[in-house]
N, C-alpha and C. Protein backbone atom coordinates (compact mmCIF):
# COMPACT_ATOMS: atom_id res chain seq x y z
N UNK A 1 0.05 -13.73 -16.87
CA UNK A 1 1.20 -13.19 -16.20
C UNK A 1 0.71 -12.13 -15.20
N UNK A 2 1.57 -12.25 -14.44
CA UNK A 2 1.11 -11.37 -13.12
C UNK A 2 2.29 -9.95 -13.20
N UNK A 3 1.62 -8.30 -12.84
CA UNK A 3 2.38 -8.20 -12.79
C UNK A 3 2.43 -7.06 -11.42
N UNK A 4 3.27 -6.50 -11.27
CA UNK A 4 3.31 -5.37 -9.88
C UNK A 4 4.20 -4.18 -9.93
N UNK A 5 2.70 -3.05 -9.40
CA UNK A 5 3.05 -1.83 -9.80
C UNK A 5 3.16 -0.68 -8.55
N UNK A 6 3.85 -0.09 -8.48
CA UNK A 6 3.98 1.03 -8.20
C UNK A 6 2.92 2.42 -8.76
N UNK A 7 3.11 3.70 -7.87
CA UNK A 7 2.44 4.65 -8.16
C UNK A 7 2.64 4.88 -9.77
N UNK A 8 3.51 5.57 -9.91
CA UNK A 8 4.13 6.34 -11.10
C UNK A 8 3.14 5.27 -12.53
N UNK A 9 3.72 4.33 -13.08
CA UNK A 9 3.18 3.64 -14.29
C UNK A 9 1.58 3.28 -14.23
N UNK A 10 0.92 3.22 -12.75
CA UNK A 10 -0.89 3.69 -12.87
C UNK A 10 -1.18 4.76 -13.22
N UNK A 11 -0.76 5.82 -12.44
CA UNK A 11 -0.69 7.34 -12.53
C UNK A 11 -0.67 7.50 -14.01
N UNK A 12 0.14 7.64 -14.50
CA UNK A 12 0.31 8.13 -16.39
C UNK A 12 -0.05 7.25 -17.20
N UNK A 13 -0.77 6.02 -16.95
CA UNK A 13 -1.30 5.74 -17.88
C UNK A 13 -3.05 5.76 -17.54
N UNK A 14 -3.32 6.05 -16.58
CA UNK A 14 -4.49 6.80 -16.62
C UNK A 14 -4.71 8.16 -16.97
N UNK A 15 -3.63 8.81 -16.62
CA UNK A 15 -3.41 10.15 -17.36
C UNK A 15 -3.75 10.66 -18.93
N UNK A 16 -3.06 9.78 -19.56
CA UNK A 16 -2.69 9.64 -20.81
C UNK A 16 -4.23 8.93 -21.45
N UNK A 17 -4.78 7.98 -20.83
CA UNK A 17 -6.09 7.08 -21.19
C UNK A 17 -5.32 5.50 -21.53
N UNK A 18 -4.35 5.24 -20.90
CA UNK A 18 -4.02 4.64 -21.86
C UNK A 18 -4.01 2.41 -20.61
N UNK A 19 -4.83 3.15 -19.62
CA UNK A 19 -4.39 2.36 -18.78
C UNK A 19 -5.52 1.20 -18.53
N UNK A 20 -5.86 0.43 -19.63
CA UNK A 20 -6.57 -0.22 -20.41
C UNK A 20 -5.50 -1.32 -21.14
N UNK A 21 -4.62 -0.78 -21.03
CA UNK A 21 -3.77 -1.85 -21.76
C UNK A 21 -3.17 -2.70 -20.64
N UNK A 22 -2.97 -2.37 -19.53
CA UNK A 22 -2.63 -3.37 -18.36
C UNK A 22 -3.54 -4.93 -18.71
N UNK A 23 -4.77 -4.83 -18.59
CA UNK A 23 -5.27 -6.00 -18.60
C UNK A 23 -5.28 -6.94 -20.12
N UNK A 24 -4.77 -6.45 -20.98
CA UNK A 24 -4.38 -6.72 -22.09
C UNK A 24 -2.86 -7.61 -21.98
N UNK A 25 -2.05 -7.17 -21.15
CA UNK A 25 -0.52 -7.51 -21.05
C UNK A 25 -0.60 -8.48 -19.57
N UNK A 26 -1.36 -8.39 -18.78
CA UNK A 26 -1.06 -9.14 -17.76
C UNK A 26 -2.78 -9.42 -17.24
N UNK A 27 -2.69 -10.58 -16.46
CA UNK A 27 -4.06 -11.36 -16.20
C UNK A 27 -4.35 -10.36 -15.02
N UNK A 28 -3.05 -10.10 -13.98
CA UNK A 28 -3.84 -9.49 -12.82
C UNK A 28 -2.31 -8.28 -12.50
N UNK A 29 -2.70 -7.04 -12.00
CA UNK A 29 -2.28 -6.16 -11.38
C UNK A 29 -2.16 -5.95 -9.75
N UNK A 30 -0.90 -6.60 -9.40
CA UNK A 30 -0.97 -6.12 -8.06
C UNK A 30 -0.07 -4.93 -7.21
N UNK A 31 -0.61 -4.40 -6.98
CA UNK A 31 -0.58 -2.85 -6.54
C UNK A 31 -0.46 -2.79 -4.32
N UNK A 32 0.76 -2.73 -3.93
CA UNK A 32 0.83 -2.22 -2.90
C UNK A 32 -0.54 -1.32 -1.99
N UNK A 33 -0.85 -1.41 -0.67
CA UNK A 33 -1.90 -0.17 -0.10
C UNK A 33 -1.27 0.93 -0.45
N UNK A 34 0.02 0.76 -0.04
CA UNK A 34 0.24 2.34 -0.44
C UNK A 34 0.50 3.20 -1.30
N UNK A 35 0.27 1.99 -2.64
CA UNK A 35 0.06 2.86 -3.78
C UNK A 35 -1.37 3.62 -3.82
N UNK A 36 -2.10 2.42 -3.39
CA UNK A 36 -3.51 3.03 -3.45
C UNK A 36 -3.64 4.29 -3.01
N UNK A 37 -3.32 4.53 -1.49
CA UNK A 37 -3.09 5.63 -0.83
C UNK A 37 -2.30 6.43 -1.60
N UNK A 38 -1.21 6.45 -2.20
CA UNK A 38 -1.07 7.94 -2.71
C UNK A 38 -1.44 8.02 -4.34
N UNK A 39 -2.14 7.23 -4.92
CA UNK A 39 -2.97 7.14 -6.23
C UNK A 39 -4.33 8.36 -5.38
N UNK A 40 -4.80 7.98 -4.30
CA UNK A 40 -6.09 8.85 -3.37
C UNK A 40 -5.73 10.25 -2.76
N UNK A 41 -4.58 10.06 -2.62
CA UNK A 41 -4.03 11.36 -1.75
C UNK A 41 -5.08 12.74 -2.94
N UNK A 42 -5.12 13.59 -1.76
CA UNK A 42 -5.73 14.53 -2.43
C UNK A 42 -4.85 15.24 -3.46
N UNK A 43 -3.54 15.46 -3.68
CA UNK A 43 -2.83 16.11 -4.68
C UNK A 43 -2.92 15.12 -5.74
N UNK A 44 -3.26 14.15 -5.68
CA UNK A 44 -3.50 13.28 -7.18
C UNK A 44 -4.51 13.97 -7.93
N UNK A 45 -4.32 13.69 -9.34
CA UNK A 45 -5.47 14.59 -10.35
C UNK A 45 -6.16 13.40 -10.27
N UNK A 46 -7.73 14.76 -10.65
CA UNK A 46 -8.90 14.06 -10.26
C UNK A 46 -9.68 12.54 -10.94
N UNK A 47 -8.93 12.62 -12.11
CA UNK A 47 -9.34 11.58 -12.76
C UNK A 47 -8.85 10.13 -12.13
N UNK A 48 -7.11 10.05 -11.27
CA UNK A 48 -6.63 8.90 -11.12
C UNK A 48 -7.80 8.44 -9.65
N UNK A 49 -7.81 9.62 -8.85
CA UNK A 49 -8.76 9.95 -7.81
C UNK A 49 -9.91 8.62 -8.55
N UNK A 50 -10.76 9.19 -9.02
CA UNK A 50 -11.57 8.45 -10.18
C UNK A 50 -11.54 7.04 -10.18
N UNK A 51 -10.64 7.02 -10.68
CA UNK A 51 -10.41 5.76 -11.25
C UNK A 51 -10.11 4.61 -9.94
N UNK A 52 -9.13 5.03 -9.28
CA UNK A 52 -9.27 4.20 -7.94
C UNK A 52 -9.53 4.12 -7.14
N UNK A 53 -11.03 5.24 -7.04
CA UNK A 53 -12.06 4.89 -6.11
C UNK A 53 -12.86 3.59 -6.09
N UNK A 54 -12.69 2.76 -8.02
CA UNK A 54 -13.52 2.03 -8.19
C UNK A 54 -12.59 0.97 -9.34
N UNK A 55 -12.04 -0.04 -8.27
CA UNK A 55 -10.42 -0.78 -8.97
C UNK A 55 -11.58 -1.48 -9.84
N UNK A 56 -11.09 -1.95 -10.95
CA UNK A 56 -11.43 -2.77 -11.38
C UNK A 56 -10.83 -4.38 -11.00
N UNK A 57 -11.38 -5.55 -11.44
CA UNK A 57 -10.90 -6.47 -10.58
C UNK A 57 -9.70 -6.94 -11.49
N UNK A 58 -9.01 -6.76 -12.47
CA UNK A 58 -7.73 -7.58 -12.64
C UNK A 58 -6.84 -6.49 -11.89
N UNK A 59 -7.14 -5.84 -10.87
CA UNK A 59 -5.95 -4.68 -10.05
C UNK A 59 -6.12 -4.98 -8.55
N UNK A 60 -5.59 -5.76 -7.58
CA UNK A 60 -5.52 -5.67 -6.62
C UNK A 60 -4.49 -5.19 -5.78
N UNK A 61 -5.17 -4.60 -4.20
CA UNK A 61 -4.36 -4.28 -3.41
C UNK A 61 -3.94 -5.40 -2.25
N UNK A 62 -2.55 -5.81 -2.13
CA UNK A 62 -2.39 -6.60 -1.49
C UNK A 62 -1.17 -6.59 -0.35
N UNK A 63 -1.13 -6.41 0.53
CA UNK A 63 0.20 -6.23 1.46
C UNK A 63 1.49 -7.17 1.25
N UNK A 64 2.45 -6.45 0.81
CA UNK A 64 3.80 -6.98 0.76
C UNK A 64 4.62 -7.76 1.79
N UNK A 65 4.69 -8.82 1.77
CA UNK A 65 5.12 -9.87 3.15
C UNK A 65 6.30 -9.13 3.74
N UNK A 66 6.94 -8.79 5.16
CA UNK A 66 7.46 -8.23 5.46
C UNK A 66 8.72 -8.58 5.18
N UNK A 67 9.79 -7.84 4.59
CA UNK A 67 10.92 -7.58 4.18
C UNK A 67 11.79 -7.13 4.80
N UNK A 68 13.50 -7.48 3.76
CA UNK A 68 14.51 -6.30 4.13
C UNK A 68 14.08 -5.02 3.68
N UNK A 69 14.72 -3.82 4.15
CA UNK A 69 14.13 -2.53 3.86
C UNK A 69 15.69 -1.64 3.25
N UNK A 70 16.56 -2.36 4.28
CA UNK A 70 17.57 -1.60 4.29
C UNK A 70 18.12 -1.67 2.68
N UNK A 71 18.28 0.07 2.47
CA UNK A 71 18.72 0.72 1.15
C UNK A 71 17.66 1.25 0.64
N UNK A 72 16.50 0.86 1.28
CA UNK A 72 15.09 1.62 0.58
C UNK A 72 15.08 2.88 1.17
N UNK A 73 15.50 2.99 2.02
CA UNK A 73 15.28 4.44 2.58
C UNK A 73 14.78 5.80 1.77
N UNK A 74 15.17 5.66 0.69
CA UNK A 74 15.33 6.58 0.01
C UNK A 74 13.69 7.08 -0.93
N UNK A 75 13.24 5.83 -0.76
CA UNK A 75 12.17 5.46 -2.08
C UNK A 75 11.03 5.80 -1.64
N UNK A 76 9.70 6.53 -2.26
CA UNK A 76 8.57 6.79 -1.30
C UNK A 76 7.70 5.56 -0.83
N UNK A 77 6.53 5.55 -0.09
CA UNK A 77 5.65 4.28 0.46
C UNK A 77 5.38 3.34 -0.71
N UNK A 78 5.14 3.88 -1.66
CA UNK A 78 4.76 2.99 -2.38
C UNK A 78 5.90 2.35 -3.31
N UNK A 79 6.72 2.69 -3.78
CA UNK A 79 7.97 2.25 -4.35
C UNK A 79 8.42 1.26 -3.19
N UNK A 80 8.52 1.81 -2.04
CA UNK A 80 8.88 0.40 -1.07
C UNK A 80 8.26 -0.33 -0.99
N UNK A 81 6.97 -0.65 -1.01
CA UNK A 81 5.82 -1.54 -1.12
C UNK A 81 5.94 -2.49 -2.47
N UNK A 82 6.20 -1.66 -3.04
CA UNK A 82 5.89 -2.51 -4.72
C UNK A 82 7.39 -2.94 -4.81
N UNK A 83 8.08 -2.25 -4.46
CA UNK A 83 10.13 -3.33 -4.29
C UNK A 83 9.98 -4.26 -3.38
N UNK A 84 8.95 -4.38 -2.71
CA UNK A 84 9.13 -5.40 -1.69
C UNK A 84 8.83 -7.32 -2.09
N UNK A 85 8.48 -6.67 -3.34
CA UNK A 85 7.68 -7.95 -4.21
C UNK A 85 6.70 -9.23 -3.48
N UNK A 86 5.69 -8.09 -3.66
CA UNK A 86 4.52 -8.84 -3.44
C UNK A 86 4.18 -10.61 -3.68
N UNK A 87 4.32 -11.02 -3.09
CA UNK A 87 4.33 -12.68 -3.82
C UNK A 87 5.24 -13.42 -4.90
N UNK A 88 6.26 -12.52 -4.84
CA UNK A 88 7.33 -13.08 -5.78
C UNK A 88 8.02 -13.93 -5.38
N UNK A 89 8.24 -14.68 -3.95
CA UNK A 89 8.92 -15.56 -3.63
C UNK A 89 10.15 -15.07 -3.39
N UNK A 90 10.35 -13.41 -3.07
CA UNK A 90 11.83 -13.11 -2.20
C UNK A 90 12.60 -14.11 -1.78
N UNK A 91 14.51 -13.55 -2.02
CA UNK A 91 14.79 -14.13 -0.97
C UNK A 91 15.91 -13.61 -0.36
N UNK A 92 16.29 -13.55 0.80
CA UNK A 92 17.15 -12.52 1.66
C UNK A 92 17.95 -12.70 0.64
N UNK A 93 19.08 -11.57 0.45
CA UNK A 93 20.34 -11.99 -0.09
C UNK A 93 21.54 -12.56 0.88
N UNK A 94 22.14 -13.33 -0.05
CA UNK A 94 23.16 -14.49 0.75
C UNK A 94 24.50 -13.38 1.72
């Protein structure tokens, strides 16, 4: 099973240690650039820093096919990225 993440649920479970169990629950992790980017941003603690300097391979970064946006406004880069559903086979709403 595939699955796709946003900042926030990488973030704390590397925090915690606990982010080891991803590849346990799903074959592959796909993760927006711009999660990556603010997983790197310098206000990230140093460990997530760490950790996704050096992805392991069931975690990829992959660009979200271009989308509707409208109502995202609200959500940061990476929450829009990872709502945008990466390879999920979107489809406009009717």
């Amino acid at each position: 099973m595939i699955a796709v993440s946003d900042t926030s649920p990488i973030c704390y479970l590397i925090l915690i240690g606990e982010i080891d169990i991803l590849p346990k629950l799903y074959s592959q992790v796909l993760v927006p650039p711009a999660v990556v980017a603010e997983l790197l941003h310098e206000d990230a603690p140093g460990a997530v820093r760490s950790w996704v300097a050096n992805l392991p391979s069931w975690i990829s970064a992959q660009q979200n096919p271009v989308g509707m946006t409208v109502g995202m406004e609200k959500l940061q880069a990476g929450e829009q990225a990872a709502a945008g559903g990466i390879g999920c086979g979107r489809h406009d709403p009717p």
